[in-house]
C-alpha atoms as a PDB file:
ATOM      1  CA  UNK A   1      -2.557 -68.189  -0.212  1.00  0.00           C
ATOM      2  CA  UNK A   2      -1.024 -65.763  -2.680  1.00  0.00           C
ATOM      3  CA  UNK A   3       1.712 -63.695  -2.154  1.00  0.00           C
ATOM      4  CA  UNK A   4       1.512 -60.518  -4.087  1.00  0.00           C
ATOM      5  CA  UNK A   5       4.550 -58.645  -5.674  1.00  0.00           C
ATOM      6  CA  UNK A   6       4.313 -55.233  -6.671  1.00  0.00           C
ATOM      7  CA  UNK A   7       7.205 -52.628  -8.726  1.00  0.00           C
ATOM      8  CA  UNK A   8       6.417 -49.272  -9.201  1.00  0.00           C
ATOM      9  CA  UNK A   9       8.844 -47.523 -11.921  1.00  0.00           C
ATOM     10  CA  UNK A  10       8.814 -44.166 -11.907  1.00  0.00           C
ATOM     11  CA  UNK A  11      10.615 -41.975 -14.622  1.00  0.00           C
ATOM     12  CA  UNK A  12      10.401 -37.943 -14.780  1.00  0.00           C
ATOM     13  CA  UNK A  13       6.522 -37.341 -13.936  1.00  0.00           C
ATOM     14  CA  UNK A  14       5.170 -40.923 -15.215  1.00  0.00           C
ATOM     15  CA  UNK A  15       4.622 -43.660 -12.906  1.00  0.00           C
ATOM     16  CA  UNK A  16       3.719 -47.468 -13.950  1.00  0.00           C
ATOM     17  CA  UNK A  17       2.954 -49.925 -11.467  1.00  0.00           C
ATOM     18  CA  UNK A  18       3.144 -53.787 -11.902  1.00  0.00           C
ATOM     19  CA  UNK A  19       1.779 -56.435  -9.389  1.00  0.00           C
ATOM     20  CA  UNK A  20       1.837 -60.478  -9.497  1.00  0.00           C
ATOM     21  CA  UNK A  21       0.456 -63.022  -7.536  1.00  0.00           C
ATOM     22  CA  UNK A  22       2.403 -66.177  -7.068  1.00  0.00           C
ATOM     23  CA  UNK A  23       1.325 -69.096  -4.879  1.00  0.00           C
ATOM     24  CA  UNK A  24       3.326 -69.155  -1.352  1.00  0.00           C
ATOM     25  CA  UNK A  25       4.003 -73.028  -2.466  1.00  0.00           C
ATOM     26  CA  UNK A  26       5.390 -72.284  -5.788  1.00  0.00           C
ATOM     27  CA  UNK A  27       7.839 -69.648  -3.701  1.00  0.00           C
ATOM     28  CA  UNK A  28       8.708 -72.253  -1.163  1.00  0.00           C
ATOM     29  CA  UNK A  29       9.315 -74.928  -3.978  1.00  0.00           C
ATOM     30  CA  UNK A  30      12.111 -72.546  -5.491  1.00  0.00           C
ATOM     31  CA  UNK A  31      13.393 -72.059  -2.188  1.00  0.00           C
ATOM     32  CA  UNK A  32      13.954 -75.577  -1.396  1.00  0.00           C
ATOM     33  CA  UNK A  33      15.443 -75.974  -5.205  1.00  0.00           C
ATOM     34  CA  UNK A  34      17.690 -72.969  -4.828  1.00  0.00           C
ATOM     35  CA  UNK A  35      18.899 -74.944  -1.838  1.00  0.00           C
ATOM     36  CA  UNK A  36      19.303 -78.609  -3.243  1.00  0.00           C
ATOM     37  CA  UNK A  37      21.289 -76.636  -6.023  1.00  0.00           C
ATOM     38  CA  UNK A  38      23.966 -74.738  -3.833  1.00  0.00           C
ATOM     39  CA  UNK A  39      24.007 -77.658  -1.553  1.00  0.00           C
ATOM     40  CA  UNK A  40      25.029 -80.583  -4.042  1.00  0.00           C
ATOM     41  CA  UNK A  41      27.835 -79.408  -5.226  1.00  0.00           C
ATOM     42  CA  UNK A  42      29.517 -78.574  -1.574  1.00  0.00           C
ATOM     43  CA  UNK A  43      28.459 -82.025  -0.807  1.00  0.00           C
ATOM     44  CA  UNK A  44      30.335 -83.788  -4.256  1.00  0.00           C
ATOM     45  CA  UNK A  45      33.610 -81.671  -3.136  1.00  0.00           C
ATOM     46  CA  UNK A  46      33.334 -82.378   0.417  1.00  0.00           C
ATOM     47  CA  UNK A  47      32.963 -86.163  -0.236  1.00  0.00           C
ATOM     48  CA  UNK A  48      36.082 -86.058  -2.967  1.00  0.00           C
ATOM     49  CA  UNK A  49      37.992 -84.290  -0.270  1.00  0.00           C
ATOM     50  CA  UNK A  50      37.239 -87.229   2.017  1.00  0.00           C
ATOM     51  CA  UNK A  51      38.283 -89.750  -0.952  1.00  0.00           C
ATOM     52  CA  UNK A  52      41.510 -87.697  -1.170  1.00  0.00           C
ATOM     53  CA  UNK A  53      42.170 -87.904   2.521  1.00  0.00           C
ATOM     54  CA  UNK A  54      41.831 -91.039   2.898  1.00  0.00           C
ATOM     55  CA  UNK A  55      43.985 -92.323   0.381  1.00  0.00           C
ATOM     56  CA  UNK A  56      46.617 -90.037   1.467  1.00  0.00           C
ATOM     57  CA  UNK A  57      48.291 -92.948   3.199  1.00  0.00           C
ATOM     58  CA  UNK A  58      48.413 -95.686   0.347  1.00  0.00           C
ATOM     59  CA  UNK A  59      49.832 -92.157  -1.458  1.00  0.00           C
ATOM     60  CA  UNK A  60      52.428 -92.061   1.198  1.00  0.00           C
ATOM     61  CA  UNK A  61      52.977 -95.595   1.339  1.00  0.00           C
ATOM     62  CA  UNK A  62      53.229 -96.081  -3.000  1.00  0.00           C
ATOM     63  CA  UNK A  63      55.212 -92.690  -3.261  1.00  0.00           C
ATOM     64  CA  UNK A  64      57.292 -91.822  -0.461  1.00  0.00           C
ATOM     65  CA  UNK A  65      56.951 -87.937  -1.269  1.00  0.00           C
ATOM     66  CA  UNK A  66      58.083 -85.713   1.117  1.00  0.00           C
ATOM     67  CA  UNK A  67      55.819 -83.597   3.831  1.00  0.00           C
ATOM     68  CA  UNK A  68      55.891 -80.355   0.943  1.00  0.00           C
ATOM     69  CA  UNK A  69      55.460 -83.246  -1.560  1.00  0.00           C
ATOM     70  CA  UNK A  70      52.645 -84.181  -0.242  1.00  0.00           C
ATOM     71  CA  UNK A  71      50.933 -80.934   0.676  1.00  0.00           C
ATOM     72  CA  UNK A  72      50.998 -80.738  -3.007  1.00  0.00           C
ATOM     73  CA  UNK A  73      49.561 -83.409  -3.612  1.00  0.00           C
ATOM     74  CA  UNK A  74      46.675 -82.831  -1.553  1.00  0.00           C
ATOM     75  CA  UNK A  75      46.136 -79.421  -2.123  1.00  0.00           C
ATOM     76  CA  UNK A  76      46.202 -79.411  -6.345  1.00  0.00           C
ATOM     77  CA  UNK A  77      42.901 -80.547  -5.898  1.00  0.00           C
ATOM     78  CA  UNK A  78      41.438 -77.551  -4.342  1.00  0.00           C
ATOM     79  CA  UNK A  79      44.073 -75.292  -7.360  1.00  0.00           C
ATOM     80  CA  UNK A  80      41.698 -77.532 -10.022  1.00  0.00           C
ATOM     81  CA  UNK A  81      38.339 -77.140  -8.730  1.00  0.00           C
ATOM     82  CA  UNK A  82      38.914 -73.495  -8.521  1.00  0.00           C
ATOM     83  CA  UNK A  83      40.381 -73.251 -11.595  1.00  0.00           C
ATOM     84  CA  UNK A  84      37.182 -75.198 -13.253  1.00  0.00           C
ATOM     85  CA  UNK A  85      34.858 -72.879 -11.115  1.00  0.00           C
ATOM     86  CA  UNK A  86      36.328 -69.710 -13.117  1.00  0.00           C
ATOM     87  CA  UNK A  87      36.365 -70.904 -16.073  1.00  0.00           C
ATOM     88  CA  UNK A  88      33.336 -72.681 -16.070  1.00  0.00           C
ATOM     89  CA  UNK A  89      31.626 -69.225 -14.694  1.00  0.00           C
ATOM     90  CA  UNK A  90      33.209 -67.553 -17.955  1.00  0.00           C
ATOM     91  CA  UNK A  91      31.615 -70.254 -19.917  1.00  0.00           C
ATOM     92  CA  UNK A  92      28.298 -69.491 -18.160  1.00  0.00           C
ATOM     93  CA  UNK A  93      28.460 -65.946 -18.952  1.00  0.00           C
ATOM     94  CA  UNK A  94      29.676 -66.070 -22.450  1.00  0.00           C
ATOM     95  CA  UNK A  95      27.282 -69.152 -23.531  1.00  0.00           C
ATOM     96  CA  UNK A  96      24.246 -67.673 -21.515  1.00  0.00           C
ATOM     97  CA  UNK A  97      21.012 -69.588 -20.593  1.00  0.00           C
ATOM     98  CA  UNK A  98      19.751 -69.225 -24.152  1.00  0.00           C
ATOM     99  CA  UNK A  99      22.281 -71.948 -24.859  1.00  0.00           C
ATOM    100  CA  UNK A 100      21.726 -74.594 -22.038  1.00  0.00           C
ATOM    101  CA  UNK A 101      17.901 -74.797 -23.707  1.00  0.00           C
END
């Protein structure tokens, strides 16, 4: 079974239409990609944020930092990966995906 796509562009009086077929597997393959991509990652961070609290006791125990202390301690984390996300988005954009080939 195709699936079949089809843009019309129309500008002043001229119209131009363009159509596609692409196999319903090949779509469902990039679906279940697109997910396996987005998904990953929130697994990785949710698993380091497990790693993190679970230590947080031999941090306690090894530091002795303070309750604010330690909310600091824990939280950084989250200030780094967001920090990476932005400027590894900037990257993205500046470098392109002409680069990454």
């Amino acid at each position: 079974m195709q699936v079949r796509h089809t843009l019309q562009l129309t500008v002043g009086n001229s119209t131009w239409s363009f159509s596609a077929g692409i196999p319903a597997a090949n779509i469902a393959l990039a679906a279940w990609i697109g997910l396996a991509v987005i998904a990953l990652p929130c697994l990785l961070y949710t698993m380091d944020l497990r790693v993190l609290t679970l230590a947080v006791p031999s941090l306690s125990a090894d530091l002795n930092p303070s309750s604010t202390e330690l909310l600091w301690i824990v939280d950084i984390y989250g200030f780094l990966v967001a920090g990476s996300l932005v400027t590894m988005g900037t990257l993205g954009d500046r470098i392109g995906r002409a680069g990454c080939s």
